[in-house]
N, C-alpha and C. Protein backbone atom coordinates (compact mmCIF):
# COMPACT_ATOMS: atom_id res chain seq x y z
N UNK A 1 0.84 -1.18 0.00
CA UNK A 1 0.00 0.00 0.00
C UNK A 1 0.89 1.24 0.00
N UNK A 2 0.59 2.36 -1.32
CA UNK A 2 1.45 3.36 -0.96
C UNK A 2 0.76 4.54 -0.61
N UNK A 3 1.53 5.68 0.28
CA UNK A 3 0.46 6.39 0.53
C UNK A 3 1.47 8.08 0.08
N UNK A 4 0.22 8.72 -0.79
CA UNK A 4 0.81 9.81 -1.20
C UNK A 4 1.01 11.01 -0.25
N UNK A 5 2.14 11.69 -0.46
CA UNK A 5 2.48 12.97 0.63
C UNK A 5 1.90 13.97 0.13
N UNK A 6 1.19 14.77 1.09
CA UNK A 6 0.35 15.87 0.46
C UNK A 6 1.33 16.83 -0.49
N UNK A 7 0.69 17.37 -0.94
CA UNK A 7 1.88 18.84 -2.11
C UNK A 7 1.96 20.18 -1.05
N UNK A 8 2.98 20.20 -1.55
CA UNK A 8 3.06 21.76 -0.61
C UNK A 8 2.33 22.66 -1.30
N UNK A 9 2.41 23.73 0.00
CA UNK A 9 1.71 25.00 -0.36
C UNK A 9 3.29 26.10 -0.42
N UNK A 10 2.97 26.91 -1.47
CA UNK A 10 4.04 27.83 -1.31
C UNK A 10 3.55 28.95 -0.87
N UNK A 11 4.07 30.11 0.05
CA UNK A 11 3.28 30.80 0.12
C UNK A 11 4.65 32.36 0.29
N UNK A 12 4.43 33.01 0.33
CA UNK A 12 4.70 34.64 0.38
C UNK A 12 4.16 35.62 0.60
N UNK A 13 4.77 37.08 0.79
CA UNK A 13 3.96 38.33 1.41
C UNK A 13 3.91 39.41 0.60
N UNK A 14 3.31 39.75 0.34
CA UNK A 14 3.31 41.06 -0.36
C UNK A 14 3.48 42.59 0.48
N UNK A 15 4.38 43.00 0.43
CA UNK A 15 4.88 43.94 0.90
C UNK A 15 4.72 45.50 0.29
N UNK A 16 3.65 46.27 0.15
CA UNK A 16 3.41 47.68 -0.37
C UNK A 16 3.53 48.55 0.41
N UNK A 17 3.64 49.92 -0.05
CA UNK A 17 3.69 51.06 1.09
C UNK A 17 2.37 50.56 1.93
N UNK A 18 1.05 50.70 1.16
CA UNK A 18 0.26 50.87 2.13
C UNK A 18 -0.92 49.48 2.04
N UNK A 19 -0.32 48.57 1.06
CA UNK A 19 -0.53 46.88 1.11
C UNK A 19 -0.08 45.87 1.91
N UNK A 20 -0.24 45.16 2.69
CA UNK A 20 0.14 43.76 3.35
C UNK A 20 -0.50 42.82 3.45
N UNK A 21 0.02 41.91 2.51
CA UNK A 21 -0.92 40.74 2.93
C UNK A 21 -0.28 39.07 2.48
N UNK A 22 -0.74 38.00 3.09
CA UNK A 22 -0.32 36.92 2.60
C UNK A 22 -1.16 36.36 1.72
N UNK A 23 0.09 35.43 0.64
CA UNK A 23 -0.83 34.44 -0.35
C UNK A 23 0.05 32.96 -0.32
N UNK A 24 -0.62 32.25 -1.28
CA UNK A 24 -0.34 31.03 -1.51
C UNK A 24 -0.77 30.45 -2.26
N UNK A 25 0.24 29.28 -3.42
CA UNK A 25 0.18 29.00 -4.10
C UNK A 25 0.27 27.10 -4.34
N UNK A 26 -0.50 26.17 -4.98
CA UNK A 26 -0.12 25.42 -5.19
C UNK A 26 0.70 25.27 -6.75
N UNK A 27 1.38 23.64 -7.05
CA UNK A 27 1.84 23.84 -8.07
C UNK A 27 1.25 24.22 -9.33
N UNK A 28 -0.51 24.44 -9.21
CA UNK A 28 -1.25 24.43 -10.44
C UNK A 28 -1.55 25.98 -10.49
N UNK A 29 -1.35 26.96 -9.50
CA UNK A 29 -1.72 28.12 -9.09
C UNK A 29 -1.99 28.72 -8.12
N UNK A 30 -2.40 30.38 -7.66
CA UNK A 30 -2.77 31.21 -7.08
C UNK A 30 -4.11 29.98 -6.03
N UNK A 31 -3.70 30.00 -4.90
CA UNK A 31 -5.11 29.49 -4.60
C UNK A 31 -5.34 29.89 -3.15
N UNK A 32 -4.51 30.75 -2.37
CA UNK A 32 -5.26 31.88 -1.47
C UNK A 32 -4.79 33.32 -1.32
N UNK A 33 -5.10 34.18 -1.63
CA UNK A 33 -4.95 35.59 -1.18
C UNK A 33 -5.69 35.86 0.08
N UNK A 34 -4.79 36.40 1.31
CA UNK A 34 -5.11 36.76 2.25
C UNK A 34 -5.76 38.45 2.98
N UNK A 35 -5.74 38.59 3.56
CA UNK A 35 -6.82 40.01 4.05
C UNK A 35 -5.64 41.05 4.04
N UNK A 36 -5.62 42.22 3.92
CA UNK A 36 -4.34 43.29 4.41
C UNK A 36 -4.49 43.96 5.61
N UNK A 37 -3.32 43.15 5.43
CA UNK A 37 -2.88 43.30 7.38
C UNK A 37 -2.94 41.83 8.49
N UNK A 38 -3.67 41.01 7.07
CA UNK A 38 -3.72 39.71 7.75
C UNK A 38 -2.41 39.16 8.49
N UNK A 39 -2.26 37.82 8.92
CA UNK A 39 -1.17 37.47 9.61
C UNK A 39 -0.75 36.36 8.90
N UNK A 40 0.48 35.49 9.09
CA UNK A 40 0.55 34.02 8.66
C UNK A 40 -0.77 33.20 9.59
N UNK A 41 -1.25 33.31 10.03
CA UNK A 41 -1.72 32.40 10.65
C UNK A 41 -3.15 32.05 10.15
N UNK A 42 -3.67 33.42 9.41
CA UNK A 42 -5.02 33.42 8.72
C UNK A 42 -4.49 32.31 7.69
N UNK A 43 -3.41 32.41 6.58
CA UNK A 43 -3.22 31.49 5.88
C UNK A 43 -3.27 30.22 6.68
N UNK A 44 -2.21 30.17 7.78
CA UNK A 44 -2.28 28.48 7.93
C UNK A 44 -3.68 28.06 8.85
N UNK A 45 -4.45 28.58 9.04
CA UNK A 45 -5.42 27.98 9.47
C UNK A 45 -6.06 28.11 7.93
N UNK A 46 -6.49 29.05 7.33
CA UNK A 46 -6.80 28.04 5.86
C UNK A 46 -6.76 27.40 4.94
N UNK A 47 -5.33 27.07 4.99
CA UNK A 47 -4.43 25.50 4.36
C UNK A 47 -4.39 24.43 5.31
N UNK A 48 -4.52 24.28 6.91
CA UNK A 48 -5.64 23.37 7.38
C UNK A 48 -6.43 22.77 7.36
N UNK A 49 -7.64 23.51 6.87
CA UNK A 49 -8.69 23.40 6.24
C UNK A 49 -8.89 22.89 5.26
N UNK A 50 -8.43 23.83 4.22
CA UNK A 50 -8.40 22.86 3.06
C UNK A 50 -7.21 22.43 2.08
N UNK A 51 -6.23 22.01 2.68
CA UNK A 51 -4.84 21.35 2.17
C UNK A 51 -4.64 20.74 3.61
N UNK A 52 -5.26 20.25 4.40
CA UNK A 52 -4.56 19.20 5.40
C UNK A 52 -3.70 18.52 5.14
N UNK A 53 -2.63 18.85 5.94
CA UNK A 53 -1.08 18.14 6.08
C UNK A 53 -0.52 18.47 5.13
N UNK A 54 -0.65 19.44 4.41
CA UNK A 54 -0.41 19.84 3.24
C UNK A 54 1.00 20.58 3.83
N UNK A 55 2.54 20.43 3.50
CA UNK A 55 3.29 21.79 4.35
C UNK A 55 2.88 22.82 4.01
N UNK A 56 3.58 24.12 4.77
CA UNK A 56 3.18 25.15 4.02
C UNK A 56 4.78 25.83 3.94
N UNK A 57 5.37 26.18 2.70
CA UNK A 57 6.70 26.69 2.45
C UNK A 57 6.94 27.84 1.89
N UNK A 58 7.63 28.97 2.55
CA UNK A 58 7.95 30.01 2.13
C UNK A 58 8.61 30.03 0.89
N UNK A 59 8.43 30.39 -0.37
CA UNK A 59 8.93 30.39 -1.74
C UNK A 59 9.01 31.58 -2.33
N UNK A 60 9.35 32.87 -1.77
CA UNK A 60 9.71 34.20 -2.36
C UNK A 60 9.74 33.77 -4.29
N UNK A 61 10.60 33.12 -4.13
CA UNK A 61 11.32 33.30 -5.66
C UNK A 61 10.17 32.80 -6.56
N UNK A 62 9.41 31.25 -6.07
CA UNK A 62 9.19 30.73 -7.15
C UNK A 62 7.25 31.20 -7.08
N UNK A 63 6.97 32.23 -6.35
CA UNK A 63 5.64 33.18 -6.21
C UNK A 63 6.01 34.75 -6.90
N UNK A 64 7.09 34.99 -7.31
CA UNK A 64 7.73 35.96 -8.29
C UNK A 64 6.74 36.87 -8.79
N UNK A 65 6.07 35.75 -9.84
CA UNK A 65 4.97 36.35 -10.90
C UNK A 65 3.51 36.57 -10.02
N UNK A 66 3.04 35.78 -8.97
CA UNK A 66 1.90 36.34 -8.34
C UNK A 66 2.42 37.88 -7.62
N UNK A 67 3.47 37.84 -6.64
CA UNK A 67 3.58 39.15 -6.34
C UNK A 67 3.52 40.57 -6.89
N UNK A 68 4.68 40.35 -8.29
CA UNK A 68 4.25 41.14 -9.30
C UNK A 68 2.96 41.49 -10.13
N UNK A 69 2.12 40.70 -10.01
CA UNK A 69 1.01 41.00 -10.77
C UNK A 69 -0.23 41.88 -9.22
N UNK A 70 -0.11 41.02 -8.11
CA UNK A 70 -0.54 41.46 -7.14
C UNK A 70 0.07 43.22 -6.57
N UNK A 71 1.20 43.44 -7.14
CA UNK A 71 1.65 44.73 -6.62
C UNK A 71 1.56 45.90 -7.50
N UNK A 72 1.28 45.24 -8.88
CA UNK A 72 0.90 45.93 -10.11
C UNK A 72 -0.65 46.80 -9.92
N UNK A 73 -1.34 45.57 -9.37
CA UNK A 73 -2.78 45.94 -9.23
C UNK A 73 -3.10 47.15 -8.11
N UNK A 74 -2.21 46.53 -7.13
CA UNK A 74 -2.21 48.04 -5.91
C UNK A 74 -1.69 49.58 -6.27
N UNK A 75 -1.04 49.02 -7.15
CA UNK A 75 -0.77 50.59 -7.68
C UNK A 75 -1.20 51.20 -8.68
N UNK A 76 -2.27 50.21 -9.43
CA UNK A 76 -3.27 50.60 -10.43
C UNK A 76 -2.73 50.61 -11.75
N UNK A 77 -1.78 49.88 -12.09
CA UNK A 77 -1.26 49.10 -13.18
C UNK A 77 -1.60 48.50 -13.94
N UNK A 78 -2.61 47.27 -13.10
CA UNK A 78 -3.24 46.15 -13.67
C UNK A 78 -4.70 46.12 -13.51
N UNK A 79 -5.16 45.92 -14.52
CA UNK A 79 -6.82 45.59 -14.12
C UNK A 79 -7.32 44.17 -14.60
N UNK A 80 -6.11 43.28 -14.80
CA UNK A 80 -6.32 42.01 -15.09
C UNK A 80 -5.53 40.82 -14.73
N UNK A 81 -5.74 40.15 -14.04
CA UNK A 81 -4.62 38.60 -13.69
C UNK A 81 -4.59 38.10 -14.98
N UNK A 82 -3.49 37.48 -14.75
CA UNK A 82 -3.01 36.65 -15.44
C UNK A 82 -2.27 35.55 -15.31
N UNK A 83 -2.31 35.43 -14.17
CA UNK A 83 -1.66 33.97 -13.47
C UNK A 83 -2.26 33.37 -13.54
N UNK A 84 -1.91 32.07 -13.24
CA UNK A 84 -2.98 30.77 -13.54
C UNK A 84 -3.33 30.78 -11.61
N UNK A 85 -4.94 29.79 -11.53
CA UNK A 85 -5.28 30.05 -10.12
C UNK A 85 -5.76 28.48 -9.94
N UNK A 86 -5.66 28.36 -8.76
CA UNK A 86 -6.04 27.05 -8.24
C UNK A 86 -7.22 26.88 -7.50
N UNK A 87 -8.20 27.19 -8.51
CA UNK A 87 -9.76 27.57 -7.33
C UNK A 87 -9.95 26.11 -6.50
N UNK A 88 -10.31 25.82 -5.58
CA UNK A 88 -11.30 24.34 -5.35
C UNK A 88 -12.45 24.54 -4.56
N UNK A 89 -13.36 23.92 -5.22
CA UNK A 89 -14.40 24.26 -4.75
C UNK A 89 -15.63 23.46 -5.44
N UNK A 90 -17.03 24.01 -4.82
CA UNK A 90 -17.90 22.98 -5.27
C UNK A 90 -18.64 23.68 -6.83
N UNK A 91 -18.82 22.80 -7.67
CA UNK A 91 -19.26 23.50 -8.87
C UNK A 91 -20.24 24.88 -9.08
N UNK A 92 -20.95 24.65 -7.79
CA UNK A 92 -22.05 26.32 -7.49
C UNK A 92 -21.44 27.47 -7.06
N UNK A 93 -19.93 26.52 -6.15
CA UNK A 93 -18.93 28.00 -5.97
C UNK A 93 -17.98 27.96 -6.94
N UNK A 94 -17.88 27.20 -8.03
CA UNK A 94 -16.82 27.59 -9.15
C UNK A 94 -17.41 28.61 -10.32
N UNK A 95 -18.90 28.64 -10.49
CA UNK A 95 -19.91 29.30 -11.10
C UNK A 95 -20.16 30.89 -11.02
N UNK A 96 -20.20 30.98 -9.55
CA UNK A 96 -20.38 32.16 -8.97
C UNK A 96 -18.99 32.74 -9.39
N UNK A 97 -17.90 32.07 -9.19
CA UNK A 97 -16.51 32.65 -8.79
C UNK A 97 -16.12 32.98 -10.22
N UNK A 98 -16.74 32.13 -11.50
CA UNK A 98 -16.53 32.45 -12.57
C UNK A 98 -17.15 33.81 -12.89
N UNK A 99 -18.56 34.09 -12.25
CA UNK A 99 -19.03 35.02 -12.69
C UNK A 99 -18.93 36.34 -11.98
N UNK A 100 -18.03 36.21 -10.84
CA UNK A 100 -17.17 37.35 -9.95
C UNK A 100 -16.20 37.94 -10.94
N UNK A 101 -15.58 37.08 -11.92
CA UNK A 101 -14.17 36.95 -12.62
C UNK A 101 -14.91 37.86 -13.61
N UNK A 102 -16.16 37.86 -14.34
CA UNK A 102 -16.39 38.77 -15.26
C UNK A 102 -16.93 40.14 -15.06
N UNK A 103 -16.86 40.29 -13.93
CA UNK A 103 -17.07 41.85 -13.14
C UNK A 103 -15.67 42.38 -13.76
N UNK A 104 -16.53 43.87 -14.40
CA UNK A 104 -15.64 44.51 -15.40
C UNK A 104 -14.64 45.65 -14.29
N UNK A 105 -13.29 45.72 -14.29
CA UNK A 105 -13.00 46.44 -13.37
C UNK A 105 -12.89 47.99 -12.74
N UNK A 106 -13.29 48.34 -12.15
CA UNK A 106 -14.09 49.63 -11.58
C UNK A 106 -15.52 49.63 -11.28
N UNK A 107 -16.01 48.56 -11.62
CA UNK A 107 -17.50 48.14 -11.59
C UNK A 107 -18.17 47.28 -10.67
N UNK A 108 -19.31 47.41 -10.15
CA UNK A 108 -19.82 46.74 -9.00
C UNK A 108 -21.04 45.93 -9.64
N UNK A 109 -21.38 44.80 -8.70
CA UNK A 109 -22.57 44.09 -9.74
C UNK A 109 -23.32 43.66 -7.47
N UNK A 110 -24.67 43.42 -7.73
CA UNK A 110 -25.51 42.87 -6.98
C UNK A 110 -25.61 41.08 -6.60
N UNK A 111 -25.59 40.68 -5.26
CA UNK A 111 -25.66 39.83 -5.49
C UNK A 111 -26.53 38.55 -6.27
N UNK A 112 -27.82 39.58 -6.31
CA UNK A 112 -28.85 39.04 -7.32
C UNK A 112 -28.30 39.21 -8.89
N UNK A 113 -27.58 40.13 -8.98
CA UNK A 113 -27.10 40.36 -10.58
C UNK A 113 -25.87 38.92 -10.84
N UNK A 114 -25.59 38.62 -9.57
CA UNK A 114 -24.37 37.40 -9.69
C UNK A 114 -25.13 35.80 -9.85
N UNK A 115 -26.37 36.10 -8.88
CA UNK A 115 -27.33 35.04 -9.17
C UNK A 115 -28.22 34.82 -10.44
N UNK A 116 -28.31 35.62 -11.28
CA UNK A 116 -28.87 35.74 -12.40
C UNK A 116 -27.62 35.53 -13.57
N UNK A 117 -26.46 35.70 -12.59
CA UNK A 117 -25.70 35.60 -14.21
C UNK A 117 -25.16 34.01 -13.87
N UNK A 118 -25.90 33.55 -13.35
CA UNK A 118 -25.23 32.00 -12.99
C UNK A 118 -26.78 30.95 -13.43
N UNK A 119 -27.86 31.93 -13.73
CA UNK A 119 -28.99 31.13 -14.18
C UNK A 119 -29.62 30.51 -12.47
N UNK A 120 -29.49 31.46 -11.51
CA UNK A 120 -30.02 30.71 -10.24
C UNK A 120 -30.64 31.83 -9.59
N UNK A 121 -31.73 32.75 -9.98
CA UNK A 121 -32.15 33.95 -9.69
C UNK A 121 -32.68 33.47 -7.74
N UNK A 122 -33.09 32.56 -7.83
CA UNK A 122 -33.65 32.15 -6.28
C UNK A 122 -32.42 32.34 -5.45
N UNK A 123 -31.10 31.84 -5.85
CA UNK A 123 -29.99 31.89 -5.27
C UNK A 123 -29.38 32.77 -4.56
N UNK A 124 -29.96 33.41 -4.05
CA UNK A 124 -29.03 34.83 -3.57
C UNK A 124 -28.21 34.62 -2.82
N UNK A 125 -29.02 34.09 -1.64
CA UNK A 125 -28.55 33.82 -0.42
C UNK A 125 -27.25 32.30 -0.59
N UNK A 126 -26.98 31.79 -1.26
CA UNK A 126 -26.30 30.64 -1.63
C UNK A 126 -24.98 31.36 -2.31
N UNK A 127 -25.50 32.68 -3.18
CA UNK A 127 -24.59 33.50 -3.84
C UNK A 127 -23.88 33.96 -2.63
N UNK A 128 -24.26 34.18 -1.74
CA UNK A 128 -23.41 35.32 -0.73
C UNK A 128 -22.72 34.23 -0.01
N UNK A 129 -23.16 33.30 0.30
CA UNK A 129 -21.99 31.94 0.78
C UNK A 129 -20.59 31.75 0.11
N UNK A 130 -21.08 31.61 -1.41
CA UNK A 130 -19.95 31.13 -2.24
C UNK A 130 -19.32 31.95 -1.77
N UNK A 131 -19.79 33.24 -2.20
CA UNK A 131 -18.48 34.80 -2.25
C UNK A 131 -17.89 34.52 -1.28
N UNK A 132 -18.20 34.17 0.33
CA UNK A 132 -17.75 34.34 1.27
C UNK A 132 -16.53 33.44 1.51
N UNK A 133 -16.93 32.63 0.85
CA UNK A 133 -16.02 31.30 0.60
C UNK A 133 -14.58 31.47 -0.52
N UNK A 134 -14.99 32.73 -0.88
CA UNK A 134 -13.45 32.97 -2.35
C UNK A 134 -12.53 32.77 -1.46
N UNK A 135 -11.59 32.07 -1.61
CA UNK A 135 -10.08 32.46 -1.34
C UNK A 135 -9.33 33.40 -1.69
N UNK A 136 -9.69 33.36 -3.15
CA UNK A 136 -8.72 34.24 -3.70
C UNK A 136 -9.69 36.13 -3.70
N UNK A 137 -9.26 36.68 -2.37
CA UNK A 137 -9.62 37.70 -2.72
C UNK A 137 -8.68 38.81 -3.31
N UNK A 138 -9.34 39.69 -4.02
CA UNK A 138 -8.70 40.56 -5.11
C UNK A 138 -8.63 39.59 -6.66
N UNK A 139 -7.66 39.09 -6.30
CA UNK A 139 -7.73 38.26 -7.81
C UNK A 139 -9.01 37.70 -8.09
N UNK A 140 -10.00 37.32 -7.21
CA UNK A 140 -11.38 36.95 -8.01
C UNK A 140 -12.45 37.95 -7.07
N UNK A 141 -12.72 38.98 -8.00
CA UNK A 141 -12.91 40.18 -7.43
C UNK A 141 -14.48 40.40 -6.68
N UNK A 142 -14.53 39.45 -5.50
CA UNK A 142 -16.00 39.35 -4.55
C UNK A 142 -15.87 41.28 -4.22
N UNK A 143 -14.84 41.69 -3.85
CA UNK A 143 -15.33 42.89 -3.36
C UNK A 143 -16.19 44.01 -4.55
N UNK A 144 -16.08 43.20 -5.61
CA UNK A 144 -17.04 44.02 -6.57
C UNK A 144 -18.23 43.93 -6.49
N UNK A 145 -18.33 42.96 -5.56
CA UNK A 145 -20.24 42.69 -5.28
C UNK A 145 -20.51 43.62 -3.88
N UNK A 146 -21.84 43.98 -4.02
CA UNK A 146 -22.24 45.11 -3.48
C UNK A 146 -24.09 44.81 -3.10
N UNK A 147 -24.47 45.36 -1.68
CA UNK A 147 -25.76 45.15 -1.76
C UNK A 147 -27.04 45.81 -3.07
N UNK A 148 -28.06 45.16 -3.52
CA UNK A 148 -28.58 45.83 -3.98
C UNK A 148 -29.51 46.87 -3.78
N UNK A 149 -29.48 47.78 -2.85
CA UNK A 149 -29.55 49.10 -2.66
C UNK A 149 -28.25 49.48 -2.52
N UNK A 150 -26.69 49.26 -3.02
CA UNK A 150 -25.84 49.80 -3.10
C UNK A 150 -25.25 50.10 -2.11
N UNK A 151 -25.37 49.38 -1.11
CA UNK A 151 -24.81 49.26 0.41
C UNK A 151 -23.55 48.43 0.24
N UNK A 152 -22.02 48.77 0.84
CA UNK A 152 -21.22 47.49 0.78
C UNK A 152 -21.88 46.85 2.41
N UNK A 153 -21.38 45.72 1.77
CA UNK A 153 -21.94 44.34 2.49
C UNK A 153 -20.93 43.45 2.91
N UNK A 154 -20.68 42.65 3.55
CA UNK A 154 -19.50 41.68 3.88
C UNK A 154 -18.49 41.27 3.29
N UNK A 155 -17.27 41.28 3.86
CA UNK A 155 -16.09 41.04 2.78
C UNK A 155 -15.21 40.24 4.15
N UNK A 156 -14.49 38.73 3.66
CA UNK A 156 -13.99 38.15 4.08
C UNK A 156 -12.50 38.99 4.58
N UNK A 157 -11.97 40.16 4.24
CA UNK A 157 -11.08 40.84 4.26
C UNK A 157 -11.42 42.21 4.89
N UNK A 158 -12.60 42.21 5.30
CA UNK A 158 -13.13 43.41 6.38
C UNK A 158 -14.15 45.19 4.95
N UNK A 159 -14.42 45.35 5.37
CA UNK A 159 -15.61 46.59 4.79
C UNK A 159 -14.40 47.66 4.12
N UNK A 160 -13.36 47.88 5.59
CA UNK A 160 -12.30 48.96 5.30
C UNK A 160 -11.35 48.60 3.96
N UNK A 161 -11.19 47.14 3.75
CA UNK A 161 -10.43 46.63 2.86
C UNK A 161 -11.17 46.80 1.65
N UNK A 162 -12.47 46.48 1.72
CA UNK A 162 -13.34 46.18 0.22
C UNK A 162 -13.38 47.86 0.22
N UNK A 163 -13.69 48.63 0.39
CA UNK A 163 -13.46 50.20 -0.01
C UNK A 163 -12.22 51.08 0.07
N UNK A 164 -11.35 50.74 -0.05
CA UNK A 164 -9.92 50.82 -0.76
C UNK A 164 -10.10 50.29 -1.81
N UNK A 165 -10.27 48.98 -2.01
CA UNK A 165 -9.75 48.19 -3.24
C UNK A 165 -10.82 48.60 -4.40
N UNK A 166 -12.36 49.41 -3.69
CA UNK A 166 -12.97 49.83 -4.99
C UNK A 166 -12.79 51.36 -4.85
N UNK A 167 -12.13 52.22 -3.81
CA UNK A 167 -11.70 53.36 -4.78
C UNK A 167 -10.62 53.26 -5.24
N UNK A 168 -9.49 52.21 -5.20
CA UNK A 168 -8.68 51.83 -5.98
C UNK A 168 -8.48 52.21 -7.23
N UNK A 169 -9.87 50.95 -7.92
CA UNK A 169 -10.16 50.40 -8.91
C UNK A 169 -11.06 51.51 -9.75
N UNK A 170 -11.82 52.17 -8.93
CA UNK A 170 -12.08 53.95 -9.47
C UNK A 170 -11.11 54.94 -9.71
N UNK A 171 -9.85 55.11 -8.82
CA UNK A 171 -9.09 56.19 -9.39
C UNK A 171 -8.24 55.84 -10.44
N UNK A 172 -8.19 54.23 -10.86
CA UNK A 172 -7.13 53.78 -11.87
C UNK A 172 -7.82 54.16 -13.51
N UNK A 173 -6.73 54.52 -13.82
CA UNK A 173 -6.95 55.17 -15.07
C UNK A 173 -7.24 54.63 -16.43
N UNK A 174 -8.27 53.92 -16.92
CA UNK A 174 -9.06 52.97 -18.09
C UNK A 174 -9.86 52.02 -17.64
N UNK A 175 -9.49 50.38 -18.05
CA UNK A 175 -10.87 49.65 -17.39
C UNK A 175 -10.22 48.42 -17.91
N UNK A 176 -10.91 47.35 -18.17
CA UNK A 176 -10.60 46.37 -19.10
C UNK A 176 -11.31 45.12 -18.26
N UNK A 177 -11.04 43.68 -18.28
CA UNK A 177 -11.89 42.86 -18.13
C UNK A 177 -11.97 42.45 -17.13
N UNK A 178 -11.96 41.12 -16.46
CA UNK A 178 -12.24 40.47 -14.74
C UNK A 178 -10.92 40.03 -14.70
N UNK A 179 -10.63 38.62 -14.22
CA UNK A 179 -9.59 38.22 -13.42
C UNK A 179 -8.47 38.08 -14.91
C-alpha cells in the first residue's frame, strides 16, 4: 500500500507602502490571497482546512509572478490577472466565482445580478456563501459585489479593505476585463 504525501503549499507576502498581505500557491496556481494586514496564521489555518497536512513553504522566488502582478494591481497598473489560479471548490462555488471573474473592473454588480448571471435567480442567499467562501480575494474580485440598494456588504477581508480596493479600482486610469 502506498500512501501519497500531500503537495506543498508555497506561500509569500506582499509587501506595499500601504498593502500587506499573505498568499499562496499550489503547483497548479494562485489558490489563497489573504486580508491586508492579515497574519501568517489566517493562511495556515486556511491550508488546514483545506490542504490538510499539506506543508506550508515560504517560496519568495518561485511566487515571483503572483507578487508582481498582485503589486501591479495596488498601484493601479493592472486591471487584469493573469496567473494561472487554483480555485477548489464545489461546482455552485466555481460558477459564482466564474461570474465574480467577469465583473468589469471599476465596476460593481448585486448579489442578485451574480445570481442571475449563474442562471439561479432564487440563489441569492447561496450567492453570498460562495463569495464568502473565495479564497482568492482581489484576484477573483467578490469585493465588486455590493448590496442591492448599493450598500457594501460583507467582505472576508473586512468593509475597510473592500473600499480601498474599490476606490482603488475607481481612481485607476481605463478599465478592461475580470480576473
Amino acid at each position: 500500500m502506498t500512501t501519497t504525501q500531500p503537495l506543498p503549499l508555497y506561500w509569500s507576502r506582499l509587501q506595499e507602502p500601504t498593502w500587506s498581505l499573505y498568499f499562496a500557491a499550489t503547483g497548479k496556481g494562485l489558490a489563497f490571497v489573504g486580508s491586508s494586514g492579515g497574519s501568517l496564521d489566517e493562511l495556515s489555518a486556511w491550508a488546514s482546512r483545506r490542504f490538510p497536512g499539506s506543508p506550508l513553504t515560504q517560496d519568495d522566488r518561485r511566487l515571483a509572478p503572483y507578487t508582481a502582478e498582485l503589486a501591479e494591481y495596488f498601484r493601479g497598473e493592472r486591471h487584469r490577472f493573469t496567473v494561472p489560479f487554483d480555485l477548489q471548490g464545489t461546482p455552485f462555488q466555481q460558477a459564482v466565482w466564474q461570474s465574480l471573474c467577469a465583473i468589469p473592473f471599476g465596476q460593481t454588480r448585486s448579489y442578485s445580478d451574480i445570481a442571475e448571471s449563474i442562471r439561479k435567480p432564487a440563489a441569492v442567499r447561496a450567492v453570498g456563501t460562495a463569495i464568502g467562501a473565495n479564497p482568492l480575494l482581489v484576484t477573483v474580485p467578490c469585493h465588486r459585489v455590493i448590496g442591492k440598494n448599493g450598500a457594501l456588504t460583507g467582505y472576508r477581508g473586512g468593509l475597510e479593505m473592500k473600499t480601498r480596493l474599490l476606490e482603488l479600482e475607481r481612481a485607476a486610469i481605463g478599465g478592461g476585463g475580470g480576473c
